[in-house]
N, C-alpha and C. Protein backbone atom coordinates (compact mmCIF):
# COMPACT_ATOMS: atom_id res chain seq x y z
N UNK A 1 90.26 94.46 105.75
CA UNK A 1 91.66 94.68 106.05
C UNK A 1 92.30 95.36 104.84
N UNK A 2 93.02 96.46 104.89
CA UNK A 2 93.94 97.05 104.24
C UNK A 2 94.48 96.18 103.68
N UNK A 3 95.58 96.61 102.19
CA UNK A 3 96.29 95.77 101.35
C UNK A 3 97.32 95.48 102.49
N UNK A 4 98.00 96.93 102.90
CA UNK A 4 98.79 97.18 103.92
C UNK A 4 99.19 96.88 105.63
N UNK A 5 97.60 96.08 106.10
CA UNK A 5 97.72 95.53 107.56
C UNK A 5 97.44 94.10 106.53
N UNK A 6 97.17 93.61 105.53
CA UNK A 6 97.66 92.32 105.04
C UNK A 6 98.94 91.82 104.98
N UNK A 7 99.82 92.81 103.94
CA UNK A 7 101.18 92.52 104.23
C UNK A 7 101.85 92.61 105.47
N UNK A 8 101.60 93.50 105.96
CA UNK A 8 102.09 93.53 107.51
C UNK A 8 102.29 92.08 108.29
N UNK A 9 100.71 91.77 108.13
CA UNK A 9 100.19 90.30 108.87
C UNK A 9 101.02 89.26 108.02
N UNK A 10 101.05 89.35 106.77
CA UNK A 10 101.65 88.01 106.35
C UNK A 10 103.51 88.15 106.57
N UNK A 11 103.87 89.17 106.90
CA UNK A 11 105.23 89.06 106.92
C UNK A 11 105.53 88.69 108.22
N UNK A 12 104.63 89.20 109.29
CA UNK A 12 104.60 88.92 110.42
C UNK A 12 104.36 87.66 110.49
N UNK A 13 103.62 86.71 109.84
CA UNK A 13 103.53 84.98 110.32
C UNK A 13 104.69 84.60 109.60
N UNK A 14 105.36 84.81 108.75
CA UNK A 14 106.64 83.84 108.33
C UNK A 14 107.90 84.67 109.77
N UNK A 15 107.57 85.48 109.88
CA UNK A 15 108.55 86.53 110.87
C UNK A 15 108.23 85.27 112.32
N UNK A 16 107.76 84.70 112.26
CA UNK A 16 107.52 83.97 113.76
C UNK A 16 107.97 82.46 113.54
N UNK A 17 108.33 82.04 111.96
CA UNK A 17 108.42 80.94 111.79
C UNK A 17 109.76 80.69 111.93
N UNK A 18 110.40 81.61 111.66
CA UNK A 18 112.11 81.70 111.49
C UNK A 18 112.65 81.77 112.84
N UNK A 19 113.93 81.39 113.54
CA UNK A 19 114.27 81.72 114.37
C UNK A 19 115.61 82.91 114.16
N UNK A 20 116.22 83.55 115.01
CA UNK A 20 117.53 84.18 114.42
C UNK A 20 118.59 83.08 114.66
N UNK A 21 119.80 83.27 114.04
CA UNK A 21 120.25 84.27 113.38
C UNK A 21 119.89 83.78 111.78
N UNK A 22 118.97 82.88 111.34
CA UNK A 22 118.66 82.06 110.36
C UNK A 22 117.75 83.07 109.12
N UNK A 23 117.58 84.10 110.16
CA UNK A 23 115.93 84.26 109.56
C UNK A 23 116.37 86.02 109.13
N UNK A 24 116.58 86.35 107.43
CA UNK A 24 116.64 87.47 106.94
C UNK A 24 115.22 88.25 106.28
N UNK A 25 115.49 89.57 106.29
CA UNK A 25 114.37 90.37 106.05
C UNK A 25 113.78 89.59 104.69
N UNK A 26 114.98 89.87 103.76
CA UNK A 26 114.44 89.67 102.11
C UNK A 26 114.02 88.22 102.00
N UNK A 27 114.45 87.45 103.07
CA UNK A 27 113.83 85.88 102.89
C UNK A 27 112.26 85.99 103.04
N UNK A 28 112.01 87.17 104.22
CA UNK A 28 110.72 86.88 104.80
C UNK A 28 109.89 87.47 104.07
N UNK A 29 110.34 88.66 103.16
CA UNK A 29 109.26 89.22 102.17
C UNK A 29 109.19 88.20 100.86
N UNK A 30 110.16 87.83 100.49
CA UNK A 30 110.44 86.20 99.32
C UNK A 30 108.73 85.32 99.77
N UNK A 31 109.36 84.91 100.96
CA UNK A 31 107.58 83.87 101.44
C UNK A 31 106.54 84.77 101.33
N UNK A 32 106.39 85.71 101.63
CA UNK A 32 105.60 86.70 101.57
C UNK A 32 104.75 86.55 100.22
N UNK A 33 105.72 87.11 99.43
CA UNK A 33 105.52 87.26 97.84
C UNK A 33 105.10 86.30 97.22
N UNK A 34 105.95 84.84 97.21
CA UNK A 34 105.22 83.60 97.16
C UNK A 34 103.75 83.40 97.60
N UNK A 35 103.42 83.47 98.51
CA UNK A 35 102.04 83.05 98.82
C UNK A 35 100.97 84.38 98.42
N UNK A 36 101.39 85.34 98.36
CA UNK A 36 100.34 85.96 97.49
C UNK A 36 100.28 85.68 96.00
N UNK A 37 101.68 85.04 95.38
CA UNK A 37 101.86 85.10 93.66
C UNK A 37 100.48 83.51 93.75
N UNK A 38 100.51 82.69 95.13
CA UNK A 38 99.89 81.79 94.85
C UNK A 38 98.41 82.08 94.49
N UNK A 39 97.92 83.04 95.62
CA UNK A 39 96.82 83.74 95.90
C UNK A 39 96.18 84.14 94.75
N UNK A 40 97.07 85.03 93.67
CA UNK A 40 96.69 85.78 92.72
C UNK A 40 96.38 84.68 91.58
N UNK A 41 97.26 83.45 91.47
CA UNK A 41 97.33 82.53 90.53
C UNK A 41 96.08 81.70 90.89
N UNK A 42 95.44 81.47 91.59
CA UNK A 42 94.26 80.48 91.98
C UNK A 42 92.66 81.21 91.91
N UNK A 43 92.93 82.71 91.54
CA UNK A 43 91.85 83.63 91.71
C UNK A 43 90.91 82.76 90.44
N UNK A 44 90.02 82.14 90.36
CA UNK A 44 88.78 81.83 89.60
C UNK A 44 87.95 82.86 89.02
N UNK A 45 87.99 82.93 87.90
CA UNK A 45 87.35 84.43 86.79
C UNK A 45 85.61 83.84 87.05
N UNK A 46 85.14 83.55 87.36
CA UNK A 46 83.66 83.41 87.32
C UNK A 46 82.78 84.40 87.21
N UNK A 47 83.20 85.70 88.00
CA UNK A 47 82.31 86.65 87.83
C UNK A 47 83.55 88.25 87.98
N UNK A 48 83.73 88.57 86.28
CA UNK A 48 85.11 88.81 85.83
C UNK A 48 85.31 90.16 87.33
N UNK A 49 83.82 91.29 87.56
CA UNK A 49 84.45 92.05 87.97
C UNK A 49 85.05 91.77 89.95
N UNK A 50 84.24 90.78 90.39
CA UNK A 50 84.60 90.31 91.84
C UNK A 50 86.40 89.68 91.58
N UNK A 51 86.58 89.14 89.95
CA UNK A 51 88.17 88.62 90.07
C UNK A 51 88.95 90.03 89.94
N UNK A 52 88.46 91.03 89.20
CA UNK A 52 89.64 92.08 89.11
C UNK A 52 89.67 92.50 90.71
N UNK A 53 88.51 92.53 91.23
CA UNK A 53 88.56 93.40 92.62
C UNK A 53 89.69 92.29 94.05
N UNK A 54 89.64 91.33 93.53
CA UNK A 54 90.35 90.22 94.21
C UNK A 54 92.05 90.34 93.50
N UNK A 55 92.43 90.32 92.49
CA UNK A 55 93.36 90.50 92.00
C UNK A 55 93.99 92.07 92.31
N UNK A 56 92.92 92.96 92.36
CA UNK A 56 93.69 94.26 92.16
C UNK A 56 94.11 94.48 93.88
N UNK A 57 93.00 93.30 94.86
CA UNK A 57 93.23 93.79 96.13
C UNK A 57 94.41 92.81 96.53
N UNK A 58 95.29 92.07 96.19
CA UNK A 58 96.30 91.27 96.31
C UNK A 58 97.29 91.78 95.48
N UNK A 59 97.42 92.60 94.17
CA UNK A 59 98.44 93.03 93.53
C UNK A 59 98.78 94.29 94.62
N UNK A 60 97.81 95.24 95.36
CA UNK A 60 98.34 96.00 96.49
C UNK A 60 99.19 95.31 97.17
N UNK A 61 99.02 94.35 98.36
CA UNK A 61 99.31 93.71 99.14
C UNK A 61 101.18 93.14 98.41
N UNK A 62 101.27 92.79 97.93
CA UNK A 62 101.83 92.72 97.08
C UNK A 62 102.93 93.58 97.00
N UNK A 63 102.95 94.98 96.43
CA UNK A 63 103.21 95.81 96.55
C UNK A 63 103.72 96.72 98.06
N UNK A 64 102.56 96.51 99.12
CA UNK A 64 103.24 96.77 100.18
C UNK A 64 104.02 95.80 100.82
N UNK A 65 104.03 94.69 100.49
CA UNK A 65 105.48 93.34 101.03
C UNK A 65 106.47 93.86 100.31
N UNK A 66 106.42 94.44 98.81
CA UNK A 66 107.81 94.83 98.17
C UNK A 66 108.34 95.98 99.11
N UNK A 67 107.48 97.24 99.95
CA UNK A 67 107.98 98.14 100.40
C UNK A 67 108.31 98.09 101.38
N UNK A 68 108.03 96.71 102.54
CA UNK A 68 108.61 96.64 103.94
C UNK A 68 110.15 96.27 103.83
């Protein structure tokens, strides 16, 4: 999966959790952002270059939640 059909997907599951009129864009990219900052923070260095490739593929993702 793309960085980009990731963010998509994760904005889309908090997007289903909210009902209106409760539920704003910048809230839903906020959760968004959160659970990848978790993602990136739990990455385990064991085998350094599989963590950059895990980190660099979540700092995208990341990046495309900042642009929706």
């Amino acid at each position: 999966m793309t960085p980009k059909e990731k963010a998509d997907e994760l904005y889309c599951k908090y997007d289903s959790l909210f009902k209106a009129p409760f539920k704003k864009h910048q809230d839903l990219k906020q959760c968004a952002l959160i659970a990848v900052d978790e993602i990136i923070n739990s990455i385990v260095i064991i085998d350094l270059t599989a963590a950059e490739n895990q980190f660099t593929y979540w700092e995208e993702v990341k990046n495309e939640i900042e642009k929706l």
